[in-house]
C-alpha atoms as a PDB file:
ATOM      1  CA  UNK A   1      31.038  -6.777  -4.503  1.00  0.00           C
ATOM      2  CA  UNK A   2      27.805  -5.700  -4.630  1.00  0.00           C
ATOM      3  CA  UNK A   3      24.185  -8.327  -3.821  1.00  0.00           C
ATOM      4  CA  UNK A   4      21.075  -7.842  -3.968  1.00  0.00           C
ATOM      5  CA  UNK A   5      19.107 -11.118  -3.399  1.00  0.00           C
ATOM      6  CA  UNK A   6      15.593 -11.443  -3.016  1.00  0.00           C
ATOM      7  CA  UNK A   7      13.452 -14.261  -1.982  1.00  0.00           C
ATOM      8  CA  UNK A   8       9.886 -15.770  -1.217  1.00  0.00           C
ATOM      9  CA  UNK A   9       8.613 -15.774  -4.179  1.00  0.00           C
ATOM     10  CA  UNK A  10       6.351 -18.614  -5.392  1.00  0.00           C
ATOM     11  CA  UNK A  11       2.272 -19.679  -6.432  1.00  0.00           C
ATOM     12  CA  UNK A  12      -0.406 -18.269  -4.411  1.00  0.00           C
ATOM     13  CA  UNK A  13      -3.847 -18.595  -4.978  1.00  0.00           C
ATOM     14  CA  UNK A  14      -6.123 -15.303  -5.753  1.00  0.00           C
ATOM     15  CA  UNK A  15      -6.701 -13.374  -2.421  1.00  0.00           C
ATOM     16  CA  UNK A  16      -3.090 -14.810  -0.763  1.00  0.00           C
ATOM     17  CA  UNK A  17      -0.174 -13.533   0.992  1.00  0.00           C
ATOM     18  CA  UNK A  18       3.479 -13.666   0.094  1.00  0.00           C
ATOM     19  CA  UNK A  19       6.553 -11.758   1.966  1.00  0.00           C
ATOM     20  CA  UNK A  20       9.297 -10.726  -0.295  1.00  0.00           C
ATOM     21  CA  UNK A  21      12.449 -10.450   1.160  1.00  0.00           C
ATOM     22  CA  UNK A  22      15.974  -8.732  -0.293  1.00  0.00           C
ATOM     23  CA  UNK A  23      18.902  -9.049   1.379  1.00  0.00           C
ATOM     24  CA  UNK A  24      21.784  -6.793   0.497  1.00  0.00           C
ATOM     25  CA  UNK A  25      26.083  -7.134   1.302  1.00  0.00           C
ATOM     26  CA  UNK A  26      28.581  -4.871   0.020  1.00  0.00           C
ATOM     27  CA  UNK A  27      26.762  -1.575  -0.019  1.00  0.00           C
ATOM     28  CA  UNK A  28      26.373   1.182   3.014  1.00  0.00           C
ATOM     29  CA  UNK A  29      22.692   0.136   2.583  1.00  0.00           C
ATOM     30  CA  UNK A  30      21.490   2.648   5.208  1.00  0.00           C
ATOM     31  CA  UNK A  31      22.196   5.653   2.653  1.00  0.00           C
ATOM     32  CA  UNK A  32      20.378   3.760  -0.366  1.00  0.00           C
ATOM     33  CA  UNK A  33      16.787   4.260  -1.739  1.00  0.00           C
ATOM     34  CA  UNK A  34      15.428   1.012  -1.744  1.00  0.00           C
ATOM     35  CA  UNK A  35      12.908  -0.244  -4.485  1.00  0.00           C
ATOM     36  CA  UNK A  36      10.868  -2.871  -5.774  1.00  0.00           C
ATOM     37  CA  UNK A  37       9.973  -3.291  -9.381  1.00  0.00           C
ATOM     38  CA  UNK A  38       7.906  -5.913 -11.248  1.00  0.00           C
ATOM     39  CA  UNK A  39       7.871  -7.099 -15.192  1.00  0.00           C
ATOM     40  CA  UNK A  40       5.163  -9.031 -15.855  1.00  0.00           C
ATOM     41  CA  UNK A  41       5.600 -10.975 -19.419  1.00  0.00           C
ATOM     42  CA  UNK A  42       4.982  -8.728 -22.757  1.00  0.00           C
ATOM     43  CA  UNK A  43       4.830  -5.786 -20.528  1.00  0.00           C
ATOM     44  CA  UNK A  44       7.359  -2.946 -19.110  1.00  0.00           C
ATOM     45  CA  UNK A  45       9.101  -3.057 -15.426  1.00  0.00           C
ATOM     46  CA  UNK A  46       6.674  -0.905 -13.410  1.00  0.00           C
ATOM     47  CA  UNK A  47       8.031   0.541  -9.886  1.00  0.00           C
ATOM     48  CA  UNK A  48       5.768  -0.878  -7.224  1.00  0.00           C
ATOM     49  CA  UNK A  49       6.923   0.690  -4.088  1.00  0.00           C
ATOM     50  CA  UNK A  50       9.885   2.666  -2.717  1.00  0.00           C
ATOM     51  CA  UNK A  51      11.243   3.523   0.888  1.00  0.00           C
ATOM     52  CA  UNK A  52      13.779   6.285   1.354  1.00  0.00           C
ATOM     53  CA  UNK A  53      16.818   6.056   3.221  1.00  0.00           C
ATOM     54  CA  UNK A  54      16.078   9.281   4.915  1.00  0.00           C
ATOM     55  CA  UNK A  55      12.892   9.443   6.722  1.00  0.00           C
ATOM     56  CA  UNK A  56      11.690   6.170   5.507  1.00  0.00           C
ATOM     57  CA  UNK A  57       9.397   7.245   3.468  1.00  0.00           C
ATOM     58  CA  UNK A  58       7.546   4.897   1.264  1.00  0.00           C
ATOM     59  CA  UNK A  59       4.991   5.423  -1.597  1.00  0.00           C
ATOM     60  CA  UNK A  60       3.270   2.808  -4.055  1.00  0.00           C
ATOM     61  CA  UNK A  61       2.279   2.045  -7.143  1.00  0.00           C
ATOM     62  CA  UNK A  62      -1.877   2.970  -7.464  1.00  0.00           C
ATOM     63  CA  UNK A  63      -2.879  -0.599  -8.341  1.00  0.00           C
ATOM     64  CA  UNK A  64      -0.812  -2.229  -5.218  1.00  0.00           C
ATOM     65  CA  UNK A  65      -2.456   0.767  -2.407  1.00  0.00           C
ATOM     66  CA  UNK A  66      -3.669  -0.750   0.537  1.00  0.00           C
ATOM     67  CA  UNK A  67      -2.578  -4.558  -0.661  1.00  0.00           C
ATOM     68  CA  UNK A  68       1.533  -4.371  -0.200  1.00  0.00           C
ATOM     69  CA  UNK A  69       3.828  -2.712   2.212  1.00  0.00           C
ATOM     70  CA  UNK A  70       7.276  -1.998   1.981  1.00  0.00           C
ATOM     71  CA  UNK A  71       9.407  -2.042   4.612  1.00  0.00           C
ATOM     72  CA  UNK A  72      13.421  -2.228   5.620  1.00  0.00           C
ATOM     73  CA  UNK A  73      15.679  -2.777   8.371  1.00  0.00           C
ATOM     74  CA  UNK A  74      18.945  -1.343   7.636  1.00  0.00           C
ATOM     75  CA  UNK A  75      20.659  -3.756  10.603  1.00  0.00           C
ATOM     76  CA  UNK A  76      19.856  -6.754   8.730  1.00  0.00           C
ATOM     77  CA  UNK A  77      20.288  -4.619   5.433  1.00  0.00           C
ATOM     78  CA  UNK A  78      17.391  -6.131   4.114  1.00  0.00           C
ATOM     79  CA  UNK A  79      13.990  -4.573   2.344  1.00  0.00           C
ATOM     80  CA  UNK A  80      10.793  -6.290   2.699  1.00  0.00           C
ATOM     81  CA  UNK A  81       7.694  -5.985   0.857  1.00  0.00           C
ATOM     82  CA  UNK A  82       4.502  -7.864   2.351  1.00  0.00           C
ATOM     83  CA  UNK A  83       1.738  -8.355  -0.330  1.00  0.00           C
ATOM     84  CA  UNK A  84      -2.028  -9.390   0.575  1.00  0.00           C
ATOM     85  CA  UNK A  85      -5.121  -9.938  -0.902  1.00  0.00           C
ATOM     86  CA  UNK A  86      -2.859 -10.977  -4.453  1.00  0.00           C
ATOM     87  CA  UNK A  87      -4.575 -10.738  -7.544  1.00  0.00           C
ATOM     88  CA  UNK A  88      -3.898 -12.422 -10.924  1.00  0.00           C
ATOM     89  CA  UNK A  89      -2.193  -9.549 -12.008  1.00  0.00           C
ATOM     90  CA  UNK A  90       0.316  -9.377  -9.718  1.00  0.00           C
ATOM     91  CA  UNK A  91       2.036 -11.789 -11.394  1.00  0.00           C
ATOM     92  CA  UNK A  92       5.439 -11.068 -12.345  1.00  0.00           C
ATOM     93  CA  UNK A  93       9.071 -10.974 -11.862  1.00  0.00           C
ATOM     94  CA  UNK A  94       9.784  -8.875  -8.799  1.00  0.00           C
ATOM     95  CA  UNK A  95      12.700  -7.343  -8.717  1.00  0.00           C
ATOM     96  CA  UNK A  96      14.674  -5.549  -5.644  1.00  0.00           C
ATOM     97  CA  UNK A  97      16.506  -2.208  -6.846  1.00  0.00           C
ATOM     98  CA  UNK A  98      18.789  -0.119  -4.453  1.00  0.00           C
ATOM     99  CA  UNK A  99      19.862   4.046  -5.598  1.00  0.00           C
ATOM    100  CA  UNK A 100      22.118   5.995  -4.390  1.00  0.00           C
ATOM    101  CA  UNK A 101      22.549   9.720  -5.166  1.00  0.00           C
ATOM    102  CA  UNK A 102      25.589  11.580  -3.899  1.00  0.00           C
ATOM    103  CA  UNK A 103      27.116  14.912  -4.359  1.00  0.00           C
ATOM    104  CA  UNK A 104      29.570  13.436  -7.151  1.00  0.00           C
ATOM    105  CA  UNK A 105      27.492  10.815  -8.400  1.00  0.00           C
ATOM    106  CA  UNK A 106      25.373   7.751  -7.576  1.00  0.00           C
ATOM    107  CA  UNK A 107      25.301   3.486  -7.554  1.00  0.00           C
ATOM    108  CA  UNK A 108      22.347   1.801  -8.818  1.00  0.00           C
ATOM    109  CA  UNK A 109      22.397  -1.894  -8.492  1.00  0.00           C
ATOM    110  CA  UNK A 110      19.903  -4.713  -9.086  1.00  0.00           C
ATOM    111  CA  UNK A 111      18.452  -7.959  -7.791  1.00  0.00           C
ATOM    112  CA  UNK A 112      18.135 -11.226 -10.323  1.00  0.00           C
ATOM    113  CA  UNK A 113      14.512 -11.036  -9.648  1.00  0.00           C
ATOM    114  CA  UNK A 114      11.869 -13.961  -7.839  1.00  0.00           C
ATOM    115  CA  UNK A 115       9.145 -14.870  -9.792  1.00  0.00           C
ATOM    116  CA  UNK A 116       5.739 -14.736  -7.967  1.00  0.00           C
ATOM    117  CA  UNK A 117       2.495 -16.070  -9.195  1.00  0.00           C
ATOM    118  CA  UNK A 118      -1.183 -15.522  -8.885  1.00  0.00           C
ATOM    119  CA  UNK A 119      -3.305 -18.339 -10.066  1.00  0.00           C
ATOM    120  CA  UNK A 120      -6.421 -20.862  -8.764  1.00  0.00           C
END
């Protein structure tokens, strides 16, 4: 079976730090594409960052550039995403996502989300 389970979410004030974590069992998490997504309320999930299996490549969303990096480490099977300098409107669900694409098909799976919060 297949988890996805991210932590350290919480309240921060404007211009704060928070370290998401996402720790995954029951996948070969060295060959996924690992993600993380946010859903603020009344609004769409927006992809914030991404780092590939292959390479490690990572890109981000425009309004999170320079203020959150994504990183993994495939022994502990666990993403990371550091976020600084937080503004209000990085408040949202965040959500860890892991893809893989093979030859015959792919897995997508999904964590249940930690809630962080930007507020004075």
């Amino acid at each position: 079976q297949v988890r996805l389970v991210e932590s350290g979410g919480g309240l921060v004030q404007p211009g704060g730090s928070l370290s998401l974590s996402c720790a995954a069992s029951g996948l070969t998490f060295r060959l996924y594409d690992m993600n993380w997504y946010r859903q603020a309320p009344g609004k769409e999930r927006e992809l914030v960052a991404y780092i590939r299996s292959v390479g490690g490549i990572t890109n981000y969303a425009d309004s999170v550039k320079g203020r959150f990096t994504i990183s993994r480490d495939n022994a502990k099977k666990t993403v990371f995403l550091q976020m600084n300098n937080l503004k209000p409107e990085d408040t949202a669900v965040y959500y860890c996502n892991a893809v893989w694409v093979g030859t015959r098909g792919g897995s997508d799976y999904w964590g249940q989300g930690t809630q962080v919060t930007v507020s004075s």
